[in-house]
PDB file of N, CA and C in Angstrom:
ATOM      1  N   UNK A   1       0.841  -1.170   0.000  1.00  0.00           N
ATOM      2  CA  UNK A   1       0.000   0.000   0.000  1.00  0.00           C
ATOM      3  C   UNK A   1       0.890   1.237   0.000  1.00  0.00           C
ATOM      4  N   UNK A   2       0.228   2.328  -1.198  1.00  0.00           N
ATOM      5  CA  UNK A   2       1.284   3.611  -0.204  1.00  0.00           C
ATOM      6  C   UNK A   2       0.295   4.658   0.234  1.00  0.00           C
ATOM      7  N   UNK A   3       1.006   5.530   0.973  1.00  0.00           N
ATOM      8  CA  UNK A   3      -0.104   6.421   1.222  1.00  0.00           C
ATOM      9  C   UNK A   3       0.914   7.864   0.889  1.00  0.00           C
ATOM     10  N   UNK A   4       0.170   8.841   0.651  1.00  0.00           N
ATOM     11  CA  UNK A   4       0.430  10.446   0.775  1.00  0.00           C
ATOM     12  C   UNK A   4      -0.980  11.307   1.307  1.00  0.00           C
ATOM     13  N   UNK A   5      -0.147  12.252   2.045  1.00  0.00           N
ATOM     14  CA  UNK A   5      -1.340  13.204   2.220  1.00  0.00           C
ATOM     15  C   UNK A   5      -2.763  13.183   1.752  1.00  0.00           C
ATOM     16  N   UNK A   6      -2.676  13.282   0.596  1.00  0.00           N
ATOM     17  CA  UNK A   6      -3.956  13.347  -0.926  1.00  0.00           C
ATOM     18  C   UNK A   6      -4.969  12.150  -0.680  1.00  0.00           C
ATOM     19  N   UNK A   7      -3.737  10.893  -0.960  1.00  0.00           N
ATOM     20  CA  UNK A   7      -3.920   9.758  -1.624  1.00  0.00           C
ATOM     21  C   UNK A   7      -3.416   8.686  -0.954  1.00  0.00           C
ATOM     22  N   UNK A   8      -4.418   7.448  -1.039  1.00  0.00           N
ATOM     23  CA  UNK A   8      -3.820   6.425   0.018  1.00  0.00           C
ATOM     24  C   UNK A   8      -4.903   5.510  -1.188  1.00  0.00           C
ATOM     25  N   UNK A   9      -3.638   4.056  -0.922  1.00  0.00           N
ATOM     26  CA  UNK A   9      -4.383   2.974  -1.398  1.00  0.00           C
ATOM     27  C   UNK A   9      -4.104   2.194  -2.368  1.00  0.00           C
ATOM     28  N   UNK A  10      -4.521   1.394  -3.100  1.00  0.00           N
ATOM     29  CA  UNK A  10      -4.371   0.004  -4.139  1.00  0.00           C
ATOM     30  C   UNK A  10      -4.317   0.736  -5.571  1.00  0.00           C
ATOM     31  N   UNK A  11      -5.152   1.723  -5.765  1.00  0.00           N
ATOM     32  CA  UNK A  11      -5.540   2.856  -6.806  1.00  0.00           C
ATOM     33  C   UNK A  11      -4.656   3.634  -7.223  1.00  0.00           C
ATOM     34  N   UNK A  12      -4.091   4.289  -5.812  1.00  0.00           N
ATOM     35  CA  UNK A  12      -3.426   5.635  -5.750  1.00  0.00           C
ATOM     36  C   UNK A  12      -2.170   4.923  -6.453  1.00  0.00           C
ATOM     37  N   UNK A  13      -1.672   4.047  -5.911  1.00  0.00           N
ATOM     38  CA  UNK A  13      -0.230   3.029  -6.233  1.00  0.00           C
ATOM     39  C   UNK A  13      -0.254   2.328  -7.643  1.00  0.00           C
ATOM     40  N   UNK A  14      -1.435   2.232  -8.203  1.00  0.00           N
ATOM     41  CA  UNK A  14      -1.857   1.807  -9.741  1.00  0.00           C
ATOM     42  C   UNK A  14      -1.513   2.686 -10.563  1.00  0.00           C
ATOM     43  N   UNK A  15      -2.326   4.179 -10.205  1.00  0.00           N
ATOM     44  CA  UNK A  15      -1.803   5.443 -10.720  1.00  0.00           C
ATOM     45  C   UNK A  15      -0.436   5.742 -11.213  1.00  0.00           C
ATOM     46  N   UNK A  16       0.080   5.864  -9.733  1.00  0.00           N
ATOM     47  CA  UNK A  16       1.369   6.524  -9.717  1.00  0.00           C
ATOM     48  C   UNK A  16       2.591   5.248 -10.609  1.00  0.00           C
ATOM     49  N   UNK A  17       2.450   4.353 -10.394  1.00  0.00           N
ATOM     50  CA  UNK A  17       3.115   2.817 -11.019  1.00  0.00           C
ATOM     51  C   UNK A  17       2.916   2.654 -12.369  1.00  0.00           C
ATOM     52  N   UNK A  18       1.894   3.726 -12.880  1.00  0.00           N
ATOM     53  CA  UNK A  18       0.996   3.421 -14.215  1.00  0.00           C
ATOM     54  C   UNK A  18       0.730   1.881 -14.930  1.00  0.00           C
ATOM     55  N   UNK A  19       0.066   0.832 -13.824  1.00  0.00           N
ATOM     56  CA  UNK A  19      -0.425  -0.164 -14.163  1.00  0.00           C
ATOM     57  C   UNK A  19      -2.188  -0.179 -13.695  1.00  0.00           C
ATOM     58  N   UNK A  20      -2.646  -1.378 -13.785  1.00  0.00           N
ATOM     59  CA  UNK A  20      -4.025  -1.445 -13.726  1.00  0.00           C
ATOM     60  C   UNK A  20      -3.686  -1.313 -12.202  1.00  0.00           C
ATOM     61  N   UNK A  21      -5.287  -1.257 -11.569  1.00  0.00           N
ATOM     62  CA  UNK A  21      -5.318  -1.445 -10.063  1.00  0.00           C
ATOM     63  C   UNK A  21      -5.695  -2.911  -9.865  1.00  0.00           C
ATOM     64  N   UNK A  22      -6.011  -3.499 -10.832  1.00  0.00           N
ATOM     65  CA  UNK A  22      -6.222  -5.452 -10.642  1.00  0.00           C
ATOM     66  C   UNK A  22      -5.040  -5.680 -10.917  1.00  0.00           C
ATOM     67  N   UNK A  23      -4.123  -5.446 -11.225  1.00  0.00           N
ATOM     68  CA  UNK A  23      -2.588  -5.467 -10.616  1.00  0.00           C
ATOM     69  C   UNK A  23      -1.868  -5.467  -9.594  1.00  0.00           C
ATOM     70  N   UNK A  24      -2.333  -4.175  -8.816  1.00  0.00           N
ATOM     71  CA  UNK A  24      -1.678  -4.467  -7.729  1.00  0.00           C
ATOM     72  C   UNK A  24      -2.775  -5.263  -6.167  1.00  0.00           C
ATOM     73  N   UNK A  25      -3.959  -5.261  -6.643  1.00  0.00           N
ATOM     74  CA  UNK A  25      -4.631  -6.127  -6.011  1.00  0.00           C
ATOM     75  C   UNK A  25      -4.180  -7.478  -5.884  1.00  0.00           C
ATOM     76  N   UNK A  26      -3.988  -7.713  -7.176  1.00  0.00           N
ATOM     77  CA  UNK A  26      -3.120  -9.303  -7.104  1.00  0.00           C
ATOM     78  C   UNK A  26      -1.974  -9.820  -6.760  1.00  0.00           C
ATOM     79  N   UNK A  27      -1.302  -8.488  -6.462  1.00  0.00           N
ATOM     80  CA  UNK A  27       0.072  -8.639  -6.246  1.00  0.00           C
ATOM     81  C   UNK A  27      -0.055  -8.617  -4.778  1.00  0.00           C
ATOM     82  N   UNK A  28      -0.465  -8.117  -4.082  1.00  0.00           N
ATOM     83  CA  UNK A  28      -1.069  -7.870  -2.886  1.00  0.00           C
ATOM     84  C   UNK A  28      -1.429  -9.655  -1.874  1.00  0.00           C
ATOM     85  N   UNK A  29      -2.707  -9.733  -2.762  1.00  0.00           N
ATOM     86  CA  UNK A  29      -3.175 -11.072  -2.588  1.00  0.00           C
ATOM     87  C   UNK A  29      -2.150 -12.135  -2.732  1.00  0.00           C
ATOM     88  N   UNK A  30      -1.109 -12.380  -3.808  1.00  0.00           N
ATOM     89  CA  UNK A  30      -0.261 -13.347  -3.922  1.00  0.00           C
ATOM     90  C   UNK A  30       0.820 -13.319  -3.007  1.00  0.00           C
ATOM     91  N   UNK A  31       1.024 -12.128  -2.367  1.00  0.00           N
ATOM     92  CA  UNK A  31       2.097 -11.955  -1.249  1.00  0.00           C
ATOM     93  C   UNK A  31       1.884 -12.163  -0.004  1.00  0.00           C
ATOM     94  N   UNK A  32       0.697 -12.163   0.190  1.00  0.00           N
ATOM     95  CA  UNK A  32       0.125 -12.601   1.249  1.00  0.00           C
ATOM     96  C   UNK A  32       0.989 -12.218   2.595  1.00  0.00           C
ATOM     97  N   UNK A  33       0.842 -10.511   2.302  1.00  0.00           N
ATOM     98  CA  UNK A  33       1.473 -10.193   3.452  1.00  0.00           C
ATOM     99  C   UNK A  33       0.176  -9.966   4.535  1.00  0.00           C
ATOM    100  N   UNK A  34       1.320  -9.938   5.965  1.00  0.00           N
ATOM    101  CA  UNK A  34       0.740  -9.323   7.224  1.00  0.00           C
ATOM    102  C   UNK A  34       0.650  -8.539   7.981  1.00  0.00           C
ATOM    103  N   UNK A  35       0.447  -8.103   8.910  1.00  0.00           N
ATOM    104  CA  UNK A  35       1.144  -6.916   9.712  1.00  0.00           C
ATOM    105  C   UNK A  35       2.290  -6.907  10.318  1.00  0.00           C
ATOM    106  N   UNK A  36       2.736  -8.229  10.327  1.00  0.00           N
ATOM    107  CA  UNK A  36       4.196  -8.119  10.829  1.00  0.00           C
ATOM    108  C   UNK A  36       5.089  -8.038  10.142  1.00  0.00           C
ATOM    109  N   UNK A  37       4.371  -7.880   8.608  1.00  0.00           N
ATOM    110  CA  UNK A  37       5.856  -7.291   7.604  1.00  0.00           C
ATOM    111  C   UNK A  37       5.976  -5.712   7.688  1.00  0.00           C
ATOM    112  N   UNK A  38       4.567  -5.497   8.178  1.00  0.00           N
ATOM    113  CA  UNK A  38       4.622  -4.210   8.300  1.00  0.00           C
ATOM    114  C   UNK A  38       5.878  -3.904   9.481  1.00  0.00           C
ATOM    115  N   UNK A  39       5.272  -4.015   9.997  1.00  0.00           N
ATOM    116  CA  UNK A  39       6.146  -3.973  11.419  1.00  0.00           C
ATOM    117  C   UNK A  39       7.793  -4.162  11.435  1.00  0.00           C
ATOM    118  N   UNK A  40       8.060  -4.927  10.773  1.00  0.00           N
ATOM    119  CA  UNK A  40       9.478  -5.630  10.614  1.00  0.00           C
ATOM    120  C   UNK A  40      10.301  -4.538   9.696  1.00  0.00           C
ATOM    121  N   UNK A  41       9.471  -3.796   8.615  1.00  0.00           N
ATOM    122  CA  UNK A  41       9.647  -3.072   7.915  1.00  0.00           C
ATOM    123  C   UNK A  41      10.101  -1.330   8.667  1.00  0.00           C
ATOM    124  N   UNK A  42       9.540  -1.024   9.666  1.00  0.00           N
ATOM    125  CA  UNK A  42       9.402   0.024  10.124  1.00  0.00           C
ATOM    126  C   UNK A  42       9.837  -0.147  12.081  1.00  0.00           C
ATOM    127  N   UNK A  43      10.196  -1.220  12.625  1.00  0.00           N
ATOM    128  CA  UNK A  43      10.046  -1.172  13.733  1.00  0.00           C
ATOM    129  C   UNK A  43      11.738  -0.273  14.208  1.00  0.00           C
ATOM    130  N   UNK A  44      12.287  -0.354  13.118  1.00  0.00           N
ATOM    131  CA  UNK A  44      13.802   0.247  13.357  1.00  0.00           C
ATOM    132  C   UNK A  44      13.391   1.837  13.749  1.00  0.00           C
ATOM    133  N   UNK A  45      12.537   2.274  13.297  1.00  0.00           N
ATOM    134  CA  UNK A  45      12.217   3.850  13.660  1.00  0.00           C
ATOM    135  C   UNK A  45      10.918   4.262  14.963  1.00  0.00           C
ATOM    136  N   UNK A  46      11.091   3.022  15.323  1.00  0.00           N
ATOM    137  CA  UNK A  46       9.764   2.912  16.717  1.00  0.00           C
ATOM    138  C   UNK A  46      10.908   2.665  18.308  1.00  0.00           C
ATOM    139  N   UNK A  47      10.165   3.519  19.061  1.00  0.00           N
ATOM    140  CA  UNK A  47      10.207   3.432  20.151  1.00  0.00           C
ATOM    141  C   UNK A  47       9.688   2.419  21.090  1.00  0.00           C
ATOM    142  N   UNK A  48      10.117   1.162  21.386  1.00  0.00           N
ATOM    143  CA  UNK A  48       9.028   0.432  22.099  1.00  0.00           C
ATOM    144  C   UNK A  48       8.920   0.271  23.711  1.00  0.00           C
ATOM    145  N   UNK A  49       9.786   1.066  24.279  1.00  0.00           N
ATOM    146  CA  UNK A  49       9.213   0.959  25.606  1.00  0.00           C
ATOM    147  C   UNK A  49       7.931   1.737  25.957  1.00  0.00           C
ATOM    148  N   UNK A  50       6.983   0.954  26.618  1.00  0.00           N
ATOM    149  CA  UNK A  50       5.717   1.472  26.790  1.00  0.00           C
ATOM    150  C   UNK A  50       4.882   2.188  25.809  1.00  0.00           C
ATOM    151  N   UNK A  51       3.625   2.408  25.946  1.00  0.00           N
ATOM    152  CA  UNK A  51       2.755   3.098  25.106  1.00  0.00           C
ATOM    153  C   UNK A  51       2.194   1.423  24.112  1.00  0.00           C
ATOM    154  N   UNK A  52       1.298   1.927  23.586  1.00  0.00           N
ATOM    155  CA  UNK A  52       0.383   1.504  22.290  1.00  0.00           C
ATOM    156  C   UNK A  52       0.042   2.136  21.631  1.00  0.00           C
ATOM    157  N   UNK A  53       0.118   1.228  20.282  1.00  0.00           N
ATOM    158  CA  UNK A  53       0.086   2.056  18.277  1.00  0.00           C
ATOM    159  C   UNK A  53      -1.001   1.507  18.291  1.00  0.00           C
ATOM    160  N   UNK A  54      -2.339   2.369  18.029  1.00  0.00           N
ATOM    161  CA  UNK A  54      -3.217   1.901  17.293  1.00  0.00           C
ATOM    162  C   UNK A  54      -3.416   2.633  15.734  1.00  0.00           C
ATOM    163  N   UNK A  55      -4.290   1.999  14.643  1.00  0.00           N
ATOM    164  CA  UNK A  55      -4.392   2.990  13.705  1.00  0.00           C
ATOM    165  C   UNK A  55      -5.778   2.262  12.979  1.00  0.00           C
ATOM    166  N   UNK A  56      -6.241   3.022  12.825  1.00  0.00           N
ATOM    167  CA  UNK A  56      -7.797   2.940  12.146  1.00  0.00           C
ATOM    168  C   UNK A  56      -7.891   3.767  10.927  1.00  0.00           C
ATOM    169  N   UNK A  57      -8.774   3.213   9.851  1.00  0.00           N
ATOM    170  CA  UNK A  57      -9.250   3.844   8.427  1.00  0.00           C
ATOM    171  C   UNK A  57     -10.624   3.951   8.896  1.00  0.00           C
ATOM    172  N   UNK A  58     -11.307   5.175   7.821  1.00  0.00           N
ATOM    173  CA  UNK A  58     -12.681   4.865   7.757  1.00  0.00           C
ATOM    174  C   UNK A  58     -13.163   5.703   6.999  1.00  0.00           C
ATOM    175  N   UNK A  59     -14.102   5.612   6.155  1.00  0.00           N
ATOM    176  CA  UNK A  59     -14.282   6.320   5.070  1.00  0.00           C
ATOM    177  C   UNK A  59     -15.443   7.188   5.375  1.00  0.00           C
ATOM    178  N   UNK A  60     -15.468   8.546   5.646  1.00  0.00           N
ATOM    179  CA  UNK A  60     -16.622   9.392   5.634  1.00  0.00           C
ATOM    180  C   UNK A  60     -17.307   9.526   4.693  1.00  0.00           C
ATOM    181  N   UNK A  61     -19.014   8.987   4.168  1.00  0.00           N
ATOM    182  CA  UNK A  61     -19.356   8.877   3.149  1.00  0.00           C
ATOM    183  C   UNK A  61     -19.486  10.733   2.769  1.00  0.00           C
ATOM    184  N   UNK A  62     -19.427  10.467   1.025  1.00  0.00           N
ATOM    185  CA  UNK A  62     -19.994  11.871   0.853  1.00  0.00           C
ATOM    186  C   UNK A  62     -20.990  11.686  -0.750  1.00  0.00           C
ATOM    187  N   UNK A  63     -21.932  11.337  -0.460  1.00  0.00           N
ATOM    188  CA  UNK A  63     -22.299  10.792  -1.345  1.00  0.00           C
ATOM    189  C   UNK A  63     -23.487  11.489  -2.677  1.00  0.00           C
ATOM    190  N   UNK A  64     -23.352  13.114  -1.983  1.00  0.00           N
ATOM    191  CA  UNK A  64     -23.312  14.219  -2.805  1.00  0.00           C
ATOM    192  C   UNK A  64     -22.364  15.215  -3.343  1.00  0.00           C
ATOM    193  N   UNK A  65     -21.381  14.964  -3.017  1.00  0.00           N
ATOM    194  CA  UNK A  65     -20.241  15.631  -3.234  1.00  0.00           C
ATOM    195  C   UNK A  65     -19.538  15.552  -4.052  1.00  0.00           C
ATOM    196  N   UNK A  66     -18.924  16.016  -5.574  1.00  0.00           N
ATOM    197  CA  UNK A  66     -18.547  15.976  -6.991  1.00  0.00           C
ATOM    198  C   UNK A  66     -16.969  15.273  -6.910  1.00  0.00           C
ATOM    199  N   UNK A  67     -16.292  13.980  -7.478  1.00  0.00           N
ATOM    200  CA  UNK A  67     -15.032  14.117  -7.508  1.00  0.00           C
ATOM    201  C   UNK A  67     -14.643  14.991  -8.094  1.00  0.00           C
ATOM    202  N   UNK A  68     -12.910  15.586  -7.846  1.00  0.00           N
ATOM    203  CA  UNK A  68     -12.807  16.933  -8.441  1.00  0.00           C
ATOM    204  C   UNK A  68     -12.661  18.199  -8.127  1.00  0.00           C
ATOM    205  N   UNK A  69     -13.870  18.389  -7.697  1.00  0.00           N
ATOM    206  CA  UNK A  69     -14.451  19.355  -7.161  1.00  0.00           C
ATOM    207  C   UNK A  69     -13.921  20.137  -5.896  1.00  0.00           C
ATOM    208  N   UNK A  70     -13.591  19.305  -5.001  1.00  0.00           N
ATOM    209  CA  UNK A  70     -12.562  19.202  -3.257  1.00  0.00           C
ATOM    210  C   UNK A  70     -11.824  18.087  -3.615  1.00  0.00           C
ATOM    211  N   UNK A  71     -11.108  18.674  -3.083  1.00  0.00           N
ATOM    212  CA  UNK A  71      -9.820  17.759  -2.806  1.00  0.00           C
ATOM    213  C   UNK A  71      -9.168  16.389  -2.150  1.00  0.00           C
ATOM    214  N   UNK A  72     -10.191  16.230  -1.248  1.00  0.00           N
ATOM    215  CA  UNK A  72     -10.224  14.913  -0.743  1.00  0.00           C
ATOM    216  C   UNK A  72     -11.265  13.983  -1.143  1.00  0.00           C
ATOM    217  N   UNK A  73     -12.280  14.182  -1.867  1.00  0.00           N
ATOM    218  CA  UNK A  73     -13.651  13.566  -2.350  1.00  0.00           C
ATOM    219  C   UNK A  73     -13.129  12.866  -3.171  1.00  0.00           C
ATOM    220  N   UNK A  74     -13.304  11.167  -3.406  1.00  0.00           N
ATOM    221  CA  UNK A  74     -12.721  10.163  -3.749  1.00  0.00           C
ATOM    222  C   UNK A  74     -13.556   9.034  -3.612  1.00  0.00           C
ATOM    223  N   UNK A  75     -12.975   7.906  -4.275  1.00  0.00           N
ATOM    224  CA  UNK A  75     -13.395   6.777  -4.496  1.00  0.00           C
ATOM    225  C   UNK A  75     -12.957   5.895  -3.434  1.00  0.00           C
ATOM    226  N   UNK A  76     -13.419   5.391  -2.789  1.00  0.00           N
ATOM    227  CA  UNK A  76     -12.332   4.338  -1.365  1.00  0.00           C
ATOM    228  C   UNK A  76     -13.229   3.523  -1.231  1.00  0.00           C
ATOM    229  N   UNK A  77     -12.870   2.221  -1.229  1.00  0.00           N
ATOM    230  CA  UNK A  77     -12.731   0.911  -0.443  1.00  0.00           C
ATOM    231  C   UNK A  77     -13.502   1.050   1.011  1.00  0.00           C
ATOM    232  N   UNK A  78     -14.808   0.591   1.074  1.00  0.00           N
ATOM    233  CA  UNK A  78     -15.602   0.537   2.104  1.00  0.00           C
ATOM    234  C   UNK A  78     -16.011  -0.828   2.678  1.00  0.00           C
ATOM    235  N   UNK A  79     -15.348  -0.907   3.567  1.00  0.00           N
ATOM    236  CA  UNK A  79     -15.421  -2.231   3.933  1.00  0.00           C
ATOM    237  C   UNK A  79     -16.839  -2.923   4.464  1.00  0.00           C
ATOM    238  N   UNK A  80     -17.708  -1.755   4.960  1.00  0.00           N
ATOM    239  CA  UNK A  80     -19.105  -1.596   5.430  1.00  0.00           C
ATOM    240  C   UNK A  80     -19.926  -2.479   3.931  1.00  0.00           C
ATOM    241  N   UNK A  81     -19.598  -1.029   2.940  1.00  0.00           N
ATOM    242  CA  UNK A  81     -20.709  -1.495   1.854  1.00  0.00           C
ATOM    243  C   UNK A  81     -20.094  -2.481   0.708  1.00  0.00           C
ATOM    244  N   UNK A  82     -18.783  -2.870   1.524  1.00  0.00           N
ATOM    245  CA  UNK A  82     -18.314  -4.003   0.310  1.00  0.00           C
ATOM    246  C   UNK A  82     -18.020  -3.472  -0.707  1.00  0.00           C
ATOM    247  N   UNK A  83     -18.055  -1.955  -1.493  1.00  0.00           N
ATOM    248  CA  UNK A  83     -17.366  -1.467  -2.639  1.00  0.00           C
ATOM    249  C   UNK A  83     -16.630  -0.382  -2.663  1.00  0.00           C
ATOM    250  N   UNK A  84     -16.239   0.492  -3.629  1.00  0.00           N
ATOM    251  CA  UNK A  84     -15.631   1.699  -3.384  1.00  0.00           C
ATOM    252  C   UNK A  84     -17.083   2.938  -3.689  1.00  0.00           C
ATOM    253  N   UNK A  85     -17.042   3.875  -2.152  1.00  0.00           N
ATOM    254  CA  UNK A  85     -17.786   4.651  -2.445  1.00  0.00           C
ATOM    255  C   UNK A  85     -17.418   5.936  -1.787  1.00  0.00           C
ATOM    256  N   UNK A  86     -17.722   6.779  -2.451  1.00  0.00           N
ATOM    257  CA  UNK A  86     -17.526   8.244  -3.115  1.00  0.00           C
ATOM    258  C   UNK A  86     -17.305   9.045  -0.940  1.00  0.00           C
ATOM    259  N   UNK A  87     -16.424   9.457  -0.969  1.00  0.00           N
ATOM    260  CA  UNK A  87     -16.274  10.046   0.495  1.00  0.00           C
ATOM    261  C   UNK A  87     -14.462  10.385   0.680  1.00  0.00           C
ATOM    262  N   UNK A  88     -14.453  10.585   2.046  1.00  0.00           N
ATOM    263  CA  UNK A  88     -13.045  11.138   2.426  1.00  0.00           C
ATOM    264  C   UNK A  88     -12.385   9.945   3.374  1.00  0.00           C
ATOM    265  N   UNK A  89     -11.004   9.476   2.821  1.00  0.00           N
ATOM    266  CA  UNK A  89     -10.594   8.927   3.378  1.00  0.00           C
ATOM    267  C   UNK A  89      -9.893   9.075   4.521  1.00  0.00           C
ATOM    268  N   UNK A  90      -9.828   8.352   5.921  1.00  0.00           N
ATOM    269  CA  UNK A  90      -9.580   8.537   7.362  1.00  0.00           C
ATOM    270  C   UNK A  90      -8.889   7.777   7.928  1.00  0.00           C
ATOM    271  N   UNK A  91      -7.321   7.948   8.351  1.00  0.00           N
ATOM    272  CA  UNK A  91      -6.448   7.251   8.694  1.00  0.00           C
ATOM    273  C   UNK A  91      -6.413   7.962   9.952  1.00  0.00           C
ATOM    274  N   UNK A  92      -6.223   7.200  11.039  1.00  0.00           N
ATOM    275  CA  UNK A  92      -5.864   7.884  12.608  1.00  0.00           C
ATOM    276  C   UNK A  92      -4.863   6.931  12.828  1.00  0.00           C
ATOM    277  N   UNK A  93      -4.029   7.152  13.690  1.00  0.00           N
ATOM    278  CA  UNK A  93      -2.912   6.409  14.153  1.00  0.00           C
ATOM    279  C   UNK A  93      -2.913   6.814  15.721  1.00  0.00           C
ATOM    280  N   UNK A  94      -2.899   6.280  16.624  1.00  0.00           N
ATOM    281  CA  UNK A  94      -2.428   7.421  18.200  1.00  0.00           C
ATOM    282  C   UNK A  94      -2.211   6.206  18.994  1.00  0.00           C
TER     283      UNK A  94
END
């Protein structure tokens, strides 16, 4: 997955890669990664005495709102309605 400010996601990384996004879906799926690659990947720049990482997505629907138009209004991966629908994407970490 990558993320930027803007843009986060399977899409955004299709884009920028200039391949399909059933590309990197599959590539995804065949790697069958976890969170502990995540982790393994990034734990060199973590602090681990004490505290807890949590991090949550969630997509604020906006389902009158023009892509385009604002800047964050987008297509995302809703895990609720099972497809990609039109809203602002929401990463928290704390």
């Amino acid at each position: 997955m990558l993320s930027e400010p803007k843009y986060t996601g399977c899409c955004r990384l299709a884009e920028i890669l200039e391949i399909s996004r059933h590309s990197t879906n599959r590539f995804l799926l065949r790697e069958q990664y976890e969170p502990i690659d995540l982790f393994r990947e990034v734990q060199g720049n973590l602090n681990l005495i004490g505290g807890v990482l949590s991090g949550d997505d969630t997509v604020i629907e906006k389902h009158y709102s023009q892509v385009g138009k604002a800047h964050l209004i987008n297509y995302y991966w809703s895990g609720k309605h099972q497809k990609a629908i039109k809203g602002i994407n929401l990463i928290r970490v704390c």
